[in-house]
Protein backbone atom coordinates (compact mmCIF):
# COMPACT_ATOMS: atom_id res chain seq x y z
CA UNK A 1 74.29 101.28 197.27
CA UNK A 2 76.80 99.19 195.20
CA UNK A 3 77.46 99.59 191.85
CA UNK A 4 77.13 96.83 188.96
CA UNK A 5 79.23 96.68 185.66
CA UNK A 6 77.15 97.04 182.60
CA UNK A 7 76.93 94.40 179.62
CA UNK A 8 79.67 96.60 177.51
CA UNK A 9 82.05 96.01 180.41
CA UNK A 10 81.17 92.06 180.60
CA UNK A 11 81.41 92.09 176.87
CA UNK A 12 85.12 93.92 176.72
CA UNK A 13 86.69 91.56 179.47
CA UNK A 14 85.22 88.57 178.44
CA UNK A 15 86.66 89.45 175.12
CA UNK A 16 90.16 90.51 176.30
CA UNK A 17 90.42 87.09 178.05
CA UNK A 18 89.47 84.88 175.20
CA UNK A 19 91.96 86.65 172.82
CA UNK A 20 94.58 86.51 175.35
CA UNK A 21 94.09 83.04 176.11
CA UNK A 22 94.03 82.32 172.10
CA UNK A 23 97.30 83.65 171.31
CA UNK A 24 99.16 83.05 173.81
CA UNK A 25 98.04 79.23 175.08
CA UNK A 26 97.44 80.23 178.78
CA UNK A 27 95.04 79.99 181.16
CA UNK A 28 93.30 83.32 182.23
CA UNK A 29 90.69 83.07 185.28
CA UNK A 30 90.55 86.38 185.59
CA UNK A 31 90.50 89.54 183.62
CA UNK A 32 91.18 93.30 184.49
CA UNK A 33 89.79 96.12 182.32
CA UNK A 34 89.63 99.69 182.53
CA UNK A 35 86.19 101.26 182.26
CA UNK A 36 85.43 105.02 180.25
CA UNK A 37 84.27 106.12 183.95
CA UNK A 38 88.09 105.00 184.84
CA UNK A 39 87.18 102.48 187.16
CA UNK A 40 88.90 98.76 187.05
CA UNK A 41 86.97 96.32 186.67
CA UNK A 42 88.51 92.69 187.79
CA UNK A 43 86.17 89.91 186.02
CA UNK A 44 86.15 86.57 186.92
CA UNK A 45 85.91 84.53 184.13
CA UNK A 46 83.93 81.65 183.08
CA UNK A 47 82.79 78.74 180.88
CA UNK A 48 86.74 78.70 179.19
CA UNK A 49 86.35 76.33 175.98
CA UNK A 50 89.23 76.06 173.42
CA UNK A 51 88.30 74.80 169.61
CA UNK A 52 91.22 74.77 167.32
CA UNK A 53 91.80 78.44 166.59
CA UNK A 54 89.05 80.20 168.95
CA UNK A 55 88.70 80.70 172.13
CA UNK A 56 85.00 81.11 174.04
CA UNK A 57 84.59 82.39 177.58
CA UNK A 58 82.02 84.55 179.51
CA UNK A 59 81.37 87.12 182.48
CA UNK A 60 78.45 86.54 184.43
CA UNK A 61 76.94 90.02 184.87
CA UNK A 62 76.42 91.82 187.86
CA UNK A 63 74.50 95.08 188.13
CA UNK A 64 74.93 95.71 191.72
CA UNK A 65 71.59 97.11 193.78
CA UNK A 66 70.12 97.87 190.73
CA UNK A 67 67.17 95.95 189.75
CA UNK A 68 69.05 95.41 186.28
CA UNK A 69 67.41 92.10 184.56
CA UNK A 70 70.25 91.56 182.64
CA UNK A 71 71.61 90.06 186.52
CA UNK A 72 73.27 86.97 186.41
CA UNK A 73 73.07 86.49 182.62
CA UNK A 74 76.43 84.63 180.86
CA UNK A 75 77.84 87.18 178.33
CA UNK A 76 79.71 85.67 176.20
CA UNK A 77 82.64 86.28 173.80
CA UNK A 78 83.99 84.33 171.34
CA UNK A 79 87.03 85.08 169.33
CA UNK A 80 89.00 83.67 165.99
CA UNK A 81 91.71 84.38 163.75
CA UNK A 82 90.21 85.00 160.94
CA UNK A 83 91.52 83.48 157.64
CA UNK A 84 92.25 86.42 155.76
CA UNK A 85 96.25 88.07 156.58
CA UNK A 86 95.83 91.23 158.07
CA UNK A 87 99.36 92.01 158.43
CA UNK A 88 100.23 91.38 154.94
CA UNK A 89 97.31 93.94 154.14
CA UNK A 90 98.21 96.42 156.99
CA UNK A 91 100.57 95.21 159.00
CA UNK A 92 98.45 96.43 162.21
CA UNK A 93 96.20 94.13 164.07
CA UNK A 94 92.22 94.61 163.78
CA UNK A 95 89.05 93.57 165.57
CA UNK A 96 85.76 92.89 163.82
CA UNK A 97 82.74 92.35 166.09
CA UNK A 98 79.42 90.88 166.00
CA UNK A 99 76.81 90.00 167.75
CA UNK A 100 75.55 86.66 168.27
CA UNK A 101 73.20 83.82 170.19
CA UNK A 102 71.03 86.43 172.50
CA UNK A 103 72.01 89.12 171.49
CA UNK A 104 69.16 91.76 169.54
CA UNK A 105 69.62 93.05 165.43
CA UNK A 106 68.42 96.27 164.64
CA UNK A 107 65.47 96.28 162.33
CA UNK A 108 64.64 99.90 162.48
CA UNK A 109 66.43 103.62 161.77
CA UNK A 110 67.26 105.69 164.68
CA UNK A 111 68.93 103.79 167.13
CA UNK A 112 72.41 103.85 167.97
CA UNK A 113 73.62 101.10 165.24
CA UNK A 114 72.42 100.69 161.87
CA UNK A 115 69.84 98.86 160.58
CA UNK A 116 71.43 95.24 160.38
CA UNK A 117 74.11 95.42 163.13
CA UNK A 118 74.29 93.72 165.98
CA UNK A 119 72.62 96.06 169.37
CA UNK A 120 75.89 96.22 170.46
CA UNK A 121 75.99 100.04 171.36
CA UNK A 122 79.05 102.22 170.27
CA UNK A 123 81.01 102.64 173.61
CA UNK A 124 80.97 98.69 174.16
CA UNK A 125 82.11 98.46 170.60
CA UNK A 126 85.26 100.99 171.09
CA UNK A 127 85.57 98.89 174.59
CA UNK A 128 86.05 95.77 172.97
CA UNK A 129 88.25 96.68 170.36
CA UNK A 130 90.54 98.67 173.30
CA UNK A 131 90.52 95.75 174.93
CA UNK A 132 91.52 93.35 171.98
CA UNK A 133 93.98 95.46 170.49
CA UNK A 134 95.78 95.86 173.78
CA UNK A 135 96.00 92.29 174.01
CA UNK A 136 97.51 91.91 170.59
CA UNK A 137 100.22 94.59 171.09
CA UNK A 138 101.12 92.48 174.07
CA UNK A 139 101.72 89.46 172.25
CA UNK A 140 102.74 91.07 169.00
CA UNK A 141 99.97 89.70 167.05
CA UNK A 142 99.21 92.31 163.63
CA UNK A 143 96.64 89.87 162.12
CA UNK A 144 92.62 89.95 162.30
CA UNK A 145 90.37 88.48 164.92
CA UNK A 146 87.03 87.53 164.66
CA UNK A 147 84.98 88.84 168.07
CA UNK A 148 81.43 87.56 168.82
CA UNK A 149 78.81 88.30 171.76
CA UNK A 150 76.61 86.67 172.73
CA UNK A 151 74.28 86.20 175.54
CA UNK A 152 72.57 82.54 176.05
CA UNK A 153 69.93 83.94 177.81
CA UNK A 154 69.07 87.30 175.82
CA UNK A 155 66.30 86.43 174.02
CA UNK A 156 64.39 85.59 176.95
CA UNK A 157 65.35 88.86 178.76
CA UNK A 158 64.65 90.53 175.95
CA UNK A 159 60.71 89.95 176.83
CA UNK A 160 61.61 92.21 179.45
CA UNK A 161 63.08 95.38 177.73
CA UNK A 162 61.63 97.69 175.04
CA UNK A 163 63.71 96.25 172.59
CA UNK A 164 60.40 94.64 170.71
CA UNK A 165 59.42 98.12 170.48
CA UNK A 166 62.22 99.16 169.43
CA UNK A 167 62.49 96.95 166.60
CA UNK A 168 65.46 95.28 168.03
CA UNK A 169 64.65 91.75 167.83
CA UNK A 170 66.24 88.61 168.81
CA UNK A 171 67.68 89.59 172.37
CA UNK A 172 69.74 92.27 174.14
CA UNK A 173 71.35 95.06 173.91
CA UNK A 174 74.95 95.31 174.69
CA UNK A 175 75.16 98.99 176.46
CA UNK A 176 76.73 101.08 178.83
CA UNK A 177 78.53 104.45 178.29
CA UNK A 178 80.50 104.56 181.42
CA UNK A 179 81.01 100.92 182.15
CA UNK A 180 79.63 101.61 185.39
CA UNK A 181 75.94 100.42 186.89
CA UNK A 182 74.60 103.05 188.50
CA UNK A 183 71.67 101.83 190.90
CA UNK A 184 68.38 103.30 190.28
CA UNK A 185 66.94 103.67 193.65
CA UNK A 186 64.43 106.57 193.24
CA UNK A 187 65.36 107.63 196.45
CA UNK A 188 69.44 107.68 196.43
CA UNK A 189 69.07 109.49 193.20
CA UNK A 190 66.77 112.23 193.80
CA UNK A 191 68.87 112.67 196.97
CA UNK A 192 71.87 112.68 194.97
CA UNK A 193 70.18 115.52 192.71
CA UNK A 194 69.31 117.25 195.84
CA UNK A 195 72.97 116.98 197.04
CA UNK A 196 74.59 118.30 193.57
CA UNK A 197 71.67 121.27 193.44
CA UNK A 198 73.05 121.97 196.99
CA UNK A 199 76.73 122.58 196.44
CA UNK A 200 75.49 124.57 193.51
CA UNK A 201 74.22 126.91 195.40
CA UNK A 202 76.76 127.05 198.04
CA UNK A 203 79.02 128.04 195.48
CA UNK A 204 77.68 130.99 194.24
CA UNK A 205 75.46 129.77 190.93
CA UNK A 206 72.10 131.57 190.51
CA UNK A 207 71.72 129.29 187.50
CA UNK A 208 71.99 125.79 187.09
CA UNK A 209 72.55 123.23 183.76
CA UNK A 210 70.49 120.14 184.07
CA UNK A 211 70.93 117.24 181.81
CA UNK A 212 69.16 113.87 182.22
CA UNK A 213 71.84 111.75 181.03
CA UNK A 214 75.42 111.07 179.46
CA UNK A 215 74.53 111.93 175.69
CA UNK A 216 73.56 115.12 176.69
CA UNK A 217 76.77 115.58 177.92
CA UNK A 218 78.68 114.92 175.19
CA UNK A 219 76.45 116.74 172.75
CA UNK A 220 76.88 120.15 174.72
CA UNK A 221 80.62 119.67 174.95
CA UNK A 222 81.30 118.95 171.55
CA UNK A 223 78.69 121.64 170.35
CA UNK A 224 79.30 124.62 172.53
CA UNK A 225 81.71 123.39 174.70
CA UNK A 226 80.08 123.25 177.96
CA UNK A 227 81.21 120.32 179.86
CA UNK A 228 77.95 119.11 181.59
CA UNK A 229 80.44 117.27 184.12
CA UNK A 230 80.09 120.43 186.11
CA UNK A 231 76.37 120.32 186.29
CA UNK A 232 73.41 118.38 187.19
CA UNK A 233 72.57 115.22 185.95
CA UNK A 234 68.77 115.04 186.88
CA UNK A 235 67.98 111.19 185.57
CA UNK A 236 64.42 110.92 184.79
CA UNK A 237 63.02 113.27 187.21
CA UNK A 238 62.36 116.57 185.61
CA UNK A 239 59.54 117.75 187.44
CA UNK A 240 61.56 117.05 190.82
CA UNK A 241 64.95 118.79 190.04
CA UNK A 242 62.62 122.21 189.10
CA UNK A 243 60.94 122.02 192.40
CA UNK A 244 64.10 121.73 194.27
CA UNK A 245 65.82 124.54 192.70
CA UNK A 246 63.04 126.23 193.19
CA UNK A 247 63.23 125.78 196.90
CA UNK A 248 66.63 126.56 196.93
CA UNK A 249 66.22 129.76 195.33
CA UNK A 250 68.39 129.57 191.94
CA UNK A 251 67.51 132.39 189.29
CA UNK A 252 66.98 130.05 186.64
CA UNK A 253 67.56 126.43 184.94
CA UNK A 254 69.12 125.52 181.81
CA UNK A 255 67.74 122.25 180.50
CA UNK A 256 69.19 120.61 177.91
CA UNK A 257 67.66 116.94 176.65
CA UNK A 258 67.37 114.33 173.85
CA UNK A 259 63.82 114.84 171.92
CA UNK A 260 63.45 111.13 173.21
CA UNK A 261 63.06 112.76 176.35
CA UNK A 262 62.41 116.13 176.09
CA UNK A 263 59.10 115.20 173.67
CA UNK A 264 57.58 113.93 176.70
CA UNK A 265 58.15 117.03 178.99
CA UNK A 266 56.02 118.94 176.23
CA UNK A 267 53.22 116.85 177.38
CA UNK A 268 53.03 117.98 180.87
CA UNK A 269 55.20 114.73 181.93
CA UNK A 270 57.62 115.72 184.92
CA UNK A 271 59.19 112.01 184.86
CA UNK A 272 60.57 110.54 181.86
CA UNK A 273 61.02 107.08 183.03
CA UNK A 274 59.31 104.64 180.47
CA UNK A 275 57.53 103.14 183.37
CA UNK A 276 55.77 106.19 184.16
CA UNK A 277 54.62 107.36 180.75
CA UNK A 278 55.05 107.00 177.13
CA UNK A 279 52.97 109.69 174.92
CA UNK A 280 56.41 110.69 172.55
CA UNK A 281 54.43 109.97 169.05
CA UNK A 282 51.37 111.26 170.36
CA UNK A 283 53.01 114.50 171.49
CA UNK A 284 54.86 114.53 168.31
CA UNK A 285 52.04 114.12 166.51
CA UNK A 286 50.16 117.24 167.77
CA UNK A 287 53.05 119.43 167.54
CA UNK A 288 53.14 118.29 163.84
CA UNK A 289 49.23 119.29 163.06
CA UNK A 290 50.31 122.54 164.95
CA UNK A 291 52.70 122.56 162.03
CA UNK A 292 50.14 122.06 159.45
CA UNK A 293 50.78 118.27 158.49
CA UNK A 294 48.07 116.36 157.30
CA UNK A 295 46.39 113.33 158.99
CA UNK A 296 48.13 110.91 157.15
CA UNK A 297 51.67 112.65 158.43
CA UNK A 298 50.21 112.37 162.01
CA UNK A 299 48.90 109.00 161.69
CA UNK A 300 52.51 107.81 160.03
CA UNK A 301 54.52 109.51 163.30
CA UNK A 302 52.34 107.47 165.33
CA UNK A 303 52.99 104.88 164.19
CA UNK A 304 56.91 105.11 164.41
CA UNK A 305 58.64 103.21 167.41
CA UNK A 306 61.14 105.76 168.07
CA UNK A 307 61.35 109.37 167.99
CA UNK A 308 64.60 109.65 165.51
CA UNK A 309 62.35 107.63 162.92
CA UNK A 310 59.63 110.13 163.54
CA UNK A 311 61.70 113.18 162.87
CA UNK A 312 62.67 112.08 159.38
CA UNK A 313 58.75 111.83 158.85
CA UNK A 314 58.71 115.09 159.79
CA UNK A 315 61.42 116.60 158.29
CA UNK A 316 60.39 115.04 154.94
CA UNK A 317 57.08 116.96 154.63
CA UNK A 318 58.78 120.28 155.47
CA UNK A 319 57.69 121.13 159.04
CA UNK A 320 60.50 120.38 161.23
CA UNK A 321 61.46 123.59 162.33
CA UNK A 322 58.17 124.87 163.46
CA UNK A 323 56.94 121.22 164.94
CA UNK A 324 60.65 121.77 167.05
CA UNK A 325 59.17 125.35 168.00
CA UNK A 326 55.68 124.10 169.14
CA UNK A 327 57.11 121.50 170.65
CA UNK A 328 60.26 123.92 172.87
CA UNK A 329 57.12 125.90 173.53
CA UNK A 330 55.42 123.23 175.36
CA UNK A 331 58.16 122.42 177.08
CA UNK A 332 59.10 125.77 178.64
CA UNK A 333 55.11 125.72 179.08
CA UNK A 334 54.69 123.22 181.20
CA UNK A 335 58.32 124.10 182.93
CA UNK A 336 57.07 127.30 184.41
CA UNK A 337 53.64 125.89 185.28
CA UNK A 338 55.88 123.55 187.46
CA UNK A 339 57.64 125.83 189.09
CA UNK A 340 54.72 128.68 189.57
CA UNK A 341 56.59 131.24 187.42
CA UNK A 342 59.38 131.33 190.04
CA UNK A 343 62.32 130.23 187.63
CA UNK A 344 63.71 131.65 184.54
CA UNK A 345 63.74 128.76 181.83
CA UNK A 346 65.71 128.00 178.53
CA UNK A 347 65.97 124.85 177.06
CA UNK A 348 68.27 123.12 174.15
CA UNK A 349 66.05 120.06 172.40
CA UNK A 350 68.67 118.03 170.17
CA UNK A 351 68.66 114.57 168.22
CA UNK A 352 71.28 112.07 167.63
CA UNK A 353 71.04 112.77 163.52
CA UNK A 354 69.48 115.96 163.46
CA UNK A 355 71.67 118.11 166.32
CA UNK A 356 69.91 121.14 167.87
CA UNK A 357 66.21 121.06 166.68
CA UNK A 358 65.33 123.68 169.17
CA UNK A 359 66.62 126.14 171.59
CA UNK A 360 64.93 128.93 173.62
CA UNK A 361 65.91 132.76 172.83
CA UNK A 362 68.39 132.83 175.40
CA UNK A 363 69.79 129.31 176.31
CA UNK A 364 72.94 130.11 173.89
CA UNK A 365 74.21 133.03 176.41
CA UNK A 366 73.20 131.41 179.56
CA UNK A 367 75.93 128.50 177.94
CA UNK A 368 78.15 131.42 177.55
CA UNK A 369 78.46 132.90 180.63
CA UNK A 370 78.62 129.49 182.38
CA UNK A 371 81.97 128.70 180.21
């Protein structure tokens, strides 16, 4: 299946062109940029308008086989010099960015940005500002320049995402943490799964580190080290990866997961896809009576939008720690139901503010003697 470049990588080479074609009066039809998964991407670039000291331009997006409904949209980037002299301040060129027409604010805690910025998510950002810089070391520019995307059809797409819900309102998000579309056939990727669990096991592992996505990733390599590059990166389907290593006869699984996630495996829910299910406050909720919270506490988690806004809930009436341990319970719970008792299980259950909220007794040496 062929793979799509996300909104970050439309953003960052639609950006790169403008400022190139700002401050240094040429043409430029075409961009290249390198993505953080290392591949080039060569954008063709469109909608060129020049206005005095900025320079606006767009990338039509293209998300490959995936059913991405971001397809076809314009993203946009527009970029300025701004008035005030960087290089008398610093004498190093700089790159402020914001979003703009179609693309979402954040209205509410626990998302990747800050309440107030623009949902442009933190890779694109460092993207853009790669991008940008590079330009101005080219042309030996040390002053500031104003960068802002925007996407003339967000806010209509938007309808289409769980940004609402997420209190992200106005449009878009600008993502992508590899640069890279991946398509989301159910099939390829549970055969892909299948594949990685295979070779595995042909190398010698009885156990096997599962992850379903990129953060995880990160968080175990800058936490413990672990470089979840060498394991599995299961995706949504939970409950599927468990029954094939089951069938292949591994020893045992280490899962590690956002509580975004995660929260929903404690409710018996083998696929995490928001399409398939969405009980996070409601699980949260019960593992927080466990606790001993009050009705009020329970009613205020569900009400939250996102699980990060929950926690601090939480967390403020004193029960964090043991809602964590109801809720790891749960989770290794409904894990071994899954899999019959066959596997061994340990689990890691972390948050973007919090870090580790949870991990089973012996998840900490299986990490060990995987390193």
């Amino acid at each position: 299946m062929r793979k799509g470049f996300t909104t970050g990588s439309c953003s960052a080479a639609a950006a790169k062109a403008a400022a190139y074609m700002l401050l240094s009066g040429s043409c430029k039809n075409r961009i290249e940029i390198e993505t953080p998964a290392g591949v080039m991407f060569d954008a063709e670039i469109v909608d060129i308008e020049r206005n005095g000291n900025q320079v606006t331009c767009a990338v039509i997006k293209d998300g490959g086989d995936d059913p991405d409904v971001t397809t076809g949209a314009h993203v946009v980037a527009t970029v300025t010099v701004a008035e005030e002299n960087s290089e008398a301040l610093s004498g190093k060129a700089k790159v402020i960015i914001d979003g703009g027409e179609g693309v979402g604010r954040v209205t509410l805690p626990g998302l990747d940005q800050p309440v107030g910025n623009a949902a442009i998510n933190h890779v694109p950002r460092e993207m853009i500002e790669k991008e940008v810089l590079e330009v101005c070391n080219l042309l030996d520019f040390n002053g500031t320049l104003n960068v802002i995307i925007s996407v003339p059809e967000g806010k209509d797409l938007a309808g289409h995402t769980f940004n609402p819900r997420l209190g992200i309102e106005g449009g878009i998000s600008i993502l992508g943490t590899t640069g890279i579309v991946e398509p989301m056939s159910n099939k390829a990727l549970v055969d892909t799964i299948k594949v990685e669990l295979s070779q595995k096991k042909a190398l010698g592992h009885n156990w096997v580190a599962v992850s379903p996505g990129n953060y995880g990733q990160k968080f175990m390599l800058d936490k413990f080290g672990y470089d979840l590059d060498k394991s599995v990166k299961c995706s949504n389907f939970i409950g599927e990866t468990v029954d094939m290593a089951k069938q292949m006869g591994f020893e045992g699984i280490l899962l590690t997961g956002h509580i975004g996630k995660m929260i929903k495996v404690a409710g018996g829910i083998m696929n995490t896809h928001s399409h398939e299910a969405d009980a996070r406050m409601e699980i949260l909720a019960s593992c927080a009576l466990r606790a001993g919270c009050d009705g009020q506490v329970a009613r205020d988690v569900l009400d939250c939008l996102n699980t990060e806004e929950a926690l601090k809930i939480i967390e403020a009436n004193g029960i964090l720690e043991e809602t964590m341990a109801n809720a790891m319970e749960k989770i290794l719970f409904y894990l071994d139901f899954r899999c019959g008792g066959a596997l061994k299980l340990e689990c890691i259950l972390y948050s973007n503010d919090y870090g580790i909220l949870s991990k089973s007794k012996g998840a900490v040496k299986v990490i060990e003697e995987m390193i």
